[in-house]
Protein backbone atom coordinates (compact mmCIF):
# COMPACT_ATOMS: atom_id res chain seq x y z
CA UNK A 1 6.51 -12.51 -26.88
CA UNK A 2 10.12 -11.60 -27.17
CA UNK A 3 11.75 -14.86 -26.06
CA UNK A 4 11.84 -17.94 -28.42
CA UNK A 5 9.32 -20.20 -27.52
CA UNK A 6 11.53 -22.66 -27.13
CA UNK A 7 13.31 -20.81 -24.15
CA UNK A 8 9.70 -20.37 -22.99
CA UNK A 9 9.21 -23.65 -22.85
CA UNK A 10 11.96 -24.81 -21.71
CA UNK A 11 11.91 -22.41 -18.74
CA UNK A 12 8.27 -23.51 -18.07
CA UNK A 13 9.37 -27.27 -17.56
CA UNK A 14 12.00 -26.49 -15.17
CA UNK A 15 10.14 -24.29 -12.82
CA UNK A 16 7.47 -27.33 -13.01
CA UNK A 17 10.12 -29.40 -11.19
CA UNK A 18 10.54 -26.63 -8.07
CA UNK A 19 8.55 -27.04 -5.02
CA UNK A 20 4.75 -25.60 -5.23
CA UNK A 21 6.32 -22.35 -2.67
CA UNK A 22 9.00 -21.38 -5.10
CA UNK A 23 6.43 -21.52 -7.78
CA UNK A 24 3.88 -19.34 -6.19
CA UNK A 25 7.46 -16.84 -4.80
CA UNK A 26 8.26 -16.40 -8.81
CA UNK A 27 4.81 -15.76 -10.20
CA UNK A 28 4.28 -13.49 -7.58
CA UNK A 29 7.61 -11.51 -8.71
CA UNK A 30 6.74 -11.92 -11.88
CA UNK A 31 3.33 -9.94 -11.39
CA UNK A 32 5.29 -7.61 -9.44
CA UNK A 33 7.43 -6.68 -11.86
CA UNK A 34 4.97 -6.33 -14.13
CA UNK A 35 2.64 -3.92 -12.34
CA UNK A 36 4.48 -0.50 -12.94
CA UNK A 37 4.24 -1.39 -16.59
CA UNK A 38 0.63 -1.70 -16.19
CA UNK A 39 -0.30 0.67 -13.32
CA UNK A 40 3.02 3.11 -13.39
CA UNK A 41 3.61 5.53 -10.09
CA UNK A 42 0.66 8.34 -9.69
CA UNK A 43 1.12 10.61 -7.58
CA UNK A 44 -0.69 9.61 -4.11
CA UNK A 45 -2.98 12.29 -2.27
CA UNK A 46 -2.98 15.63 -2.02
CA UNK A 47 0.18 18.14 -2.68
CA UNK A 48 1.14 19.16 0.91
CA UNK A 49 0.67 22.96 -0.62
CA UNK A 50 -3.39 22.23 -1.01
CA UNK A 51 -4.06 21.43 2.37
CA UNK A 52 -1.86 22.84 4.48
CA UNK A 53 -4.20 24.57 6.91
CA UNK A 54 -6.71 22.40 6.82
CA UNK A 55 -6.99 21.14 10.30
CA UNK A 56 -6.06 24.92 11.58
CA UNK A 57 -7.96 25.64 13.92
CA UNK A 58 -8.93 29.37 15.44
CA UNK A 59 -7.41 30.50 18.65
CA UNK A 60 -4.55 28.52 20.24
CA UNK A 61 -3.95 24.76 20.76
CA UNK A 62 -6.15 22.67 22.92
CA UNK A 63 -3.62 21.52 26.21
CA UNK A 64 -3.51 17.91 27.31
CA UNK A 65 -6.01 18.11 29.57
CA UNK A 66 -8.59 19.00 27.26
CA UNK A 67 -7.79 16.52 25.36
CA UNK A 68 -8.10 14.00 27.74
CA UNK A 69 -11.27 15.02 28.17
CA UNK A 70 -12.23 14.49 24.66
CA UNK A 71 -10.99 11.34 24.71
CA UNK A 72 -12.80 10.21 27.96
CA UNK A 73 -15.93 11.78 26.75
CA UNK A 74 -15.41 9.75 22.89
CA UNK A 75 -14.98 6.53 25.05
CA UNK A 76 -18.05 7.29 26.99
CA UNK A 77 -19.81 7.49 24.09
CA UNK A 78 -18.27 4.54 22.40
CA UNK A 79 -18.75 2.02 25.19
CA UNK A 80 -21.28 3.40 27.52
């Protein structure tokens, strides 16, 4: 612990005086600026470069109404 105990403490009895809300708003900072210490930024998902292509599809584009149709025939399915 870098701060004195004594600051430690002393902090500790003032925030005991603040309404339960604020309490629970600072520990929940607190935590949250704690958790890229703890769990620091990875990169999310795939690189764009990996999967572009992947829902390519053969010939051209399906128009609306054939999409519609897929929908209507998903619903069907979904709810009878």
């Amino acid at each position: 612990m870098s701060a004195p105990v004594s600051d430690y403490d002393r902090v500790l009895g003032q925030v005991r005086t603040w309404p339960p809300q604020m309490r629970i708003n600072l520990a929940q900072d607190l935590l949250r600026s704690l958790q890229d210490e703890f769990h620091p930024a990875a990169p999310r998902g795939v690189p764009a470069e990996e999967v572009r292509g992947i829902a390519a599809r053969e010939g051209p584009a399906p128009d609306d109404e054939t999409i519609r149709s897929w929908i209507e025939r998903h619903r069907l399915e979904k709810h009878g």
